[in-house]
Protein backbone atom coordinates (compact mmCIF):
# COMPACT_ATOMS: atom_id res chain seq x y z
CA UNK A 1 116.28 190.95 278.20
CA UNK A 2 112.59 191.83 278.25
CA UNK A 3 110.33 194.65 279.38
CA UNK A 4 109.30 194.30 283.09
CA UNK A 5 105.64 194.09 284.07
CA UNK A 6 104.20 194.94 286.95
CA UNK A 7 101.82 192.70 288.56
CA UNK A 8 99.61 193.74 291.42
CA UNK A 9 99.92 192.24 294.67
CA UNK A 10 97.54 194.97 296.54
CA UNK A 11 96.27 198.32 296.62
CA UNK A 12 99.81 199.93 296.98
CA UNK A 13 102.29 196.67 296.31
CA UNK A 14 103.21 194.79 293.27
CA UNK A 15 105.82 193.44 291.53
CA UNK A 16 107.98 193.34 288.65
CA UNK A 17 107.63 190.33 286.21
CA UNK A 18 109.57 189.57 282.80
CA UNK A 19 109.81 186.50 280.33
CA UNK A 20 112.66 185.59 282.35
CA UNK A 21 111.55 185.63 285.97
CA UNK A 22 107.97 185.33 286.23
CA UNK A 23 105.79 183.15 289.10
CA UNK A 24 103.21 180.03 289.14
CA UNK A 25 101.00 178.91 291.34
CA UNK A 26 103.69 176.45 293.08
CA UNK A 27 104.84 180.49 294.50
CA UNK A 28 101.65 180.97 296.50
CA UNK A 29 101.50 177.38 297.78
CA UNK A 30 104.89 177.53 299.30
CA UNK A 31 104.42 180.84 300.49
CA UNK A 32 101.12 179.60 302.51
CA UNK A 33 103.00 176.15 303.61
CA UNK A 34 105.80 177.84 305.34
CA UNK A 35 103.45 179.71 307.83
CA UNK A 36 105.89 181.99 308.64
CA UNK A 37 106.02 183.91 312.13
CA UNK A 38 106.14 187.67 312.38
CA UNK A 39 108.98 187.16 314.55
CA UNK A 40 111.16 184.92 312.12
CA UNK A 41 114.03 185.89 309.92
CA UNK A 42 113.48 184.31 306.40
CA UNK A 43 115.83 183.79 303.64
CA UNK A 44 114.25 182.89 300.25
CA UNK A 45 117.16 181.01 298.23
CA UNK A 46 116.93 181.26 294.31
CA UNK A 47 114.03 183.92 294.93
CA UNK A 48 114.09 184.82 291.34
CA UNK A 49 111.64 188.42 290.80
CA UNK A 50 110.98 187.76 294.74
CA UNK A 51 107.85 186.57 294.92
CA UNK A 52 108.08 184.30 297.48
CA UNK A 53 109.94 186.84 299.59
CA UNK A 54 107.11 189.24 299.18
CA UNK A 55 104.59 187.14 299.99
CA UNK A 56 105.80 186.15 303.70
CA UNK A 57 106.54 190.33 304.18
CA UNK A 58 103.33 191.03 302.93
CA UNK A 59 100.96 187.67 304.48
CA UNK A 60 102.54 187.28 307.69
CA UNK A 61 105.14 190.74 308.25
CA UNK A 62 108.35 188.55 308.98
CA UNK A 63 110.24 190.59 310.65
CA UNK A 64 113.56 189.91 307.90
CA UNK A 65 112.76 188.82 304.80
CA UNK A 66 116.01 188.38 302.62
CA UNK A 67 115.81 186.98 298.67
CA UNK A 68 118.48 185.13 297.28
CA UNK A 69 119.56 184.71 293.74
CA UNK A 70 122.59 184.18 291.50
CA UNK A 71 120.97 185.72 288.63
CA UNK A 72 121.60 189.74 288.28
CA UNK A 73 118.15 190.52 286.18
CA UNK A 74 116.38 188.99 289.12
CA UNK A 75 117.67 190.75 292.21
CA UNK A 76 117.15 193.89 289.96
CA UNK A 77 113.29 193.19 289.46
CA UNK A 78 112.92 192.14 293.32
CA UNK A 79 114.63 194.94 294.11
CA UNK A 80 112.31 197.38 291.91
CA UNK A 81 109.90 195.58 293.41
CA UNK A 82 110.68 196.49 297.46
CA UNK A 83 110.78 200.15 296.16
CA UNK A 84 107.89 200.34 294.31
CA UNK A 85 105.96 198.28 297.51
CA UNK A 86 107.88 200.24 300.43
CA UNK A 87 108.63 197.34 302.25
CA UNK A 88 111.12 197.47 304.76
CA UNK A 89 113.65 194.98 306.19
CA UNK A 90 113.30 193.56 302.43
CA UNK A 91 116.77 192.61 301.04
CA UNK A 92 117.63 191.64 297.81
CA UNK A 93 121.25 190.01 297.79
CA UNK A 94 123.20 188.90 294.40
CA UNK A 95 125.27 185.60 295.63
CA UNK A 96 125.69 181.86 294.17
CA UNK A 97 124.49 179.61 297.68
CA UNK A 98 127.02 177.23 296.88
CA UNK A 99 129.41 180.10 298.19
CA UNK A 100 127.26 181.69 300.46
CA UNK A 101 128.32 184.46 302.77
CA UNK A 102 129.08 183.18 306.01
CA UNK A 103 127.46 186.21 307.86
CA UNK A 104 124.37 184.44 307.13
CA UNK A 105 125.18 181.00 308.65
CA UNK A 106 122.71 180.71 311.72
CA UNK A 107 121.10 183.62 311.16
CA UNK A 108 117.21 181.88 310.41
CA UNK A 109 114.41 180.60 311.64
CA UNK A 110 112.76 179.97 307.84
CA UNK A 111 114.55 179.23 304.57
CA UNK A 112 112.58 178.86 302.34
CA UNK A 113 113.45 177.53 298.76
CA UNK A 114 111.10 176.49 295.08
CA UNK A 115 113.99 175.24 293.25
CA UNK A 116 114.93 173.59 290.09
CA UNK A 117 112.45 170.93 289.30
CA UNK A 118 114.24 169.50 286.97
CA UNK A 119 117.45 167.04 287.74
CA UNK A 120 120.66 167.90 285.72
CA UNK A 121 120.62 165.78 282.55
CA UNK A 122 116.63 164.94 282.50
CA UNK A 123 114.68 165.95 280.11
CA UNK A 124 115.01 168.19 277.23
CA UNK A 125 116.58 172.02 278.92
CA UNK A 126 114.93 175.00 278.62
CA UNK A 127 116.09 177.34 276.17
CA UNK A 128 117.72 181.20 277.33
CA UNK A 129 119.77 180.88 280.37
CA UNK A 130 117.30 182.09 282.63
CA UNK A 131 115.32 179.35 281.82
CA UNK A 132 117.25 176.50 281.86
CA UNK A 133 118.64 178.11 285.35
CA UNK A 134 114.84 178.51 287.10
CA UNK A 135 113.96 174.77 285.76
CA UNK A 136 116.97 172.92 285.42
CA UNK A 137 119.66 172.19 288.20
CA UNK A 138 122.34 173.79 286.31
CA UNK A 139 123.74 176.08 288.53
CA UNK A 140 122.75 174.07 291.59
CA UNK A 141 121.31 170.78 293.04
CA UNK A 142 119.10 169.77 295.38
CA UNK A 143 122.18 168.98 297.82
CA UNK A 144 123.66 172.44 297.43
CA UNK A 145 120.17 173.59 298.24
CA UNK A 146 119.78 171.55 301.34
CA UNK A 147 123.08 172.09 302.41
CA UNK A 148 122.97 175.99 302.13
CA UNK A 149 119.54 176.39 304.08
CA UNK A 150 121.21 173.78 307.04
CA UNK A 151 123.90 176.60 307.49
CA UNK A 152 121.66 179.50 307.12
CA UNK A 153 119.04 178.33 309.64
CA UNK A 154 119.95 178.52 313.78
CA UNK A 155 119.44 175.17 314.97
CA UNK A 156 115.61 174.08 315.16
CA UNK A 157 114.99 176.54 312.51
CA UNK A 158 112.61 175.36 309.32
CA UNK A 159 113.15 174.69 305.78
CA UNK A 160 110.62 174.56 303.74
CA UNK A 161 110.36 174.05 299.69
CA UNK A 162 108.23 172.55 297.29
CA UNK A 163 108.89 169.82 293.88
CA UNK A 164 107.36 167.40 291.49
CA UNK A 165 106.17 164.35 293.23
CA UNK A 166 109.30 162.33 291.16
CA UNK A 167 111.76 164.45 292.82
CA UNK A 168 110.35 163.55 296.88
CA UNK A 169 113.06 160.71 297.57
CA UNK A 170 115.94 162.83 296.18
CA UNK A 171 114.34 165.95 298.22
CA UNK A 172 114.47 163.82 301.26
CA UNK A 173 117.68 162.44 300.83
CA UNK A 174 119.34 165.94 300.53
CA UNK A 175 117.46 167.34 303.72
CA UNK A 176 118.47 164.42 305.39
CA UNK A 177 121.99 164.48 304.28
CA UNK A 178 122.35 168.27 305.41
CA UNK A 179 121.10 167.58 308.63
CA UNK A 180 117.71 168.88 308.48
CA UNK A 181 115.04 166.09 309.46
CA UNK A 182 111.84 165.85 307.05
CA UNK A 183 108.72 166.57 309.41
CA UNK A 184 105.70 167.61 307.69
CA UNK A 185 104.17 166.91 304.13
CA UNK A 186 101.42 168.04 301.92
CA UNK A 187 100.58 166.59 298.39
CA UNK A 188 98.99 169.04 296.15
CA UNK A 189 96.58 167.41 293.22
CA UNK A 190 94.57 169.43 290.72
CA UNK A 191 91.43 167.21 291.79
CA UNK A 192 90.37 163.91 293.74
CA UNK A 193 90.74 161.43 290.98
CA UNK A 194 94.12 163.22 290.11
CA UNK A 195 97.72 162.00 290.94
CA UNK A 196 99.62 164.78 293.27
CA UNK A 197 101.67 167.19 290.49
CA UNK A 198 103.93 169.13 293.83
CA UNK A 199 104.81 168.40 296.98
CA UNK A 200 105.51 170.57 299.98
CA UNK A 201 107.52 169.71 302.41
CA UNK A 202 108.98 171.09 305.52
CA UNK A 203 112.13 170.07 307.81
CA UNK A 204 114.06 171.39 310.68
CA UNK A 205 117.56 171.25 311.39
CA UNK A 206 118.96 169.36 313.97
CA UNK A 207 115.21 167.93 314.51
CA UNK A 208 114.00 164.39 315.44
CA UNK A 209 112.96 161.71 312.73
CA UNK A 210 109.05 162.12 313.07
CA UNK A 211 106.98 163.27 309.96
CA UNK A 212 103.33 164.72 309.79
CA UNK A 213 101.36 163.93 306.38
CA UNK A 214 98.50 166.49 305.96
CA UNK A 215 95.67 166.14 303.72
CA UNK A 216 96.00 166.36 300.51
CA UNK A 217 95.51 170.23 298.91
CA UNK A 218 92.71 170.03 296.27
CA UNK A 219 92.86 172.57 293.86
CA UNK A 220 89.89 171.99 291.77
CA UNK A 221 86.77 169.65 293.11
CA UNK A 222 83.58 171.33 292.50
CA UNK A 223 85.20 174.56 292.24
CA UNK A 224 88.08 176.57 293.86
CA UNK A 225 87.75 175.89 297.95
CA UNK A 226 87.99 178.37 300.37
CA UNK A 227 91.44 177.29 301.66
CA UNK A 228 92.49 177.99 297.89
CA UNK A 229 90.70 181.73 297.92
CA UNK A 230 92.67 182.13 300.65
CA UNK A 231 95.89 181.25 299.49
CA UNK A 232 95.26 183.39 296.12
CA UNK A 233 94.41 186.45 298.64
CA UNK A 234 97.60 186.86 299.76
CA UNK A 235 98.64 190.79 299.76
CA UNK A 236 99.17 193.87 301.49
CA UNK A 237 96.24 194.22 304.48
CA UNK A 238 95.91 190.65 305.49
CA UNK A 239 98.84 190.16 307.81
């Protein structure tokens, strides 16, 4: 286990990063997608040091912001992490979603989830467990995913979560399988003459089959844009 790292968010909130559970930029771009409400209660599934979860409390002031993870080391950092940021009606909760704790079935309006981008069985795994957990769907799938967030959420709630472009169909699928209907879309691409490199996509549960494609999300033409300075500014004083 390494030496955590503290990474500032804002004047007085951070958090704690290792080589184990550490964020990209896929982390802020789901965190802006979602749009969450202050009124909504959000559960961030496989939340890993919490960064996800921190960003809604800290962008938008959610009113319940819950992380998720099956991985010890993690709910320690995000936990760190809450105290050292004094956030409150921040939870971070130790449990595998394939068993999930059924005091938190309808008890959502946002799940939110950057999972495993990785099928089980493509590609060459990660090495350390950590790893090969945060890219890999070892531990879980896509379907356990999809399948937790439809019994978290209250009916009409929102799932959002974001994946390589290769992954969409199976992403779909799962959502669709669960009973949450696919209804908005946004391709990201690291320029205009680029291929997309994430999706994010949003459904509801119990919802209507009706999708919205927005444009795509540049995030280099000419420079960063201001939509992207925006994103990147997420922390403690915008809400």
């Amino acid at each position: 286990m390494s030496e955590y790292r503290l990474e500032k968010l804002g004047q007085e909130s951070g958090i704690f990063v290792s080589d184990e559970h550490t964020f990209g930029t896929d982390a802020f771009l789901l965190a802006d997608f979602c749009s969450a409400r202050r009124k909504d209660r959000v559960c961030d599934i496989g939340t890993g040091c919490g960064i996800i979860a921190m960003l809604i409390k800290l962008r938008y002031g959610s009113r319940i912001v819950t992380g998720i993870d099956i991985q010890p080391q993690a709910i320690e950092q995000f936990t760190r992490s809450i105290e050292y940021s004094h956030l409150e009606n921040v939870n971070a909760l130790l449990m595998d979603i394939k068993q999930p704790d059924p005091a938190l079935f309808n008890s959502y309006e946002l799940v939110v989830c950057n999972p495993p981008y990785k099928a089980a069985g493509a590609g060459i795994e990660s090495t350390g467990d950590a790893a090969r957990t945060a890219r890999h769907e070892t531990m879980c799938t896509l379907d356990d995913i999809c399948l937790a967030a439809a019994k978290m959420l209250n009916y009409g709630g929102r799932f959002c979560m974001c994946n390589r472009p290769e992954r969409l169909a199976d992403a779909m699928t799962a959502m669709k399988s669960s009973g949450i209907e696919p209804k908005r879309l946004r391709l990201v691409h690291k320029n205009a003459r680029s291929a997309p490199w994430l999706f994010l996509l949003e459904g509801r549960r119990g919802g209507k089959s009706f999708m919205r494609i927005e444009p795509p999300l540049l995030m280099s033409d000419g420079g960063i844009s201001d939509e992207l300075r925006f994103i990147y500014g997420m922390d403690a004083g915008t809400n």
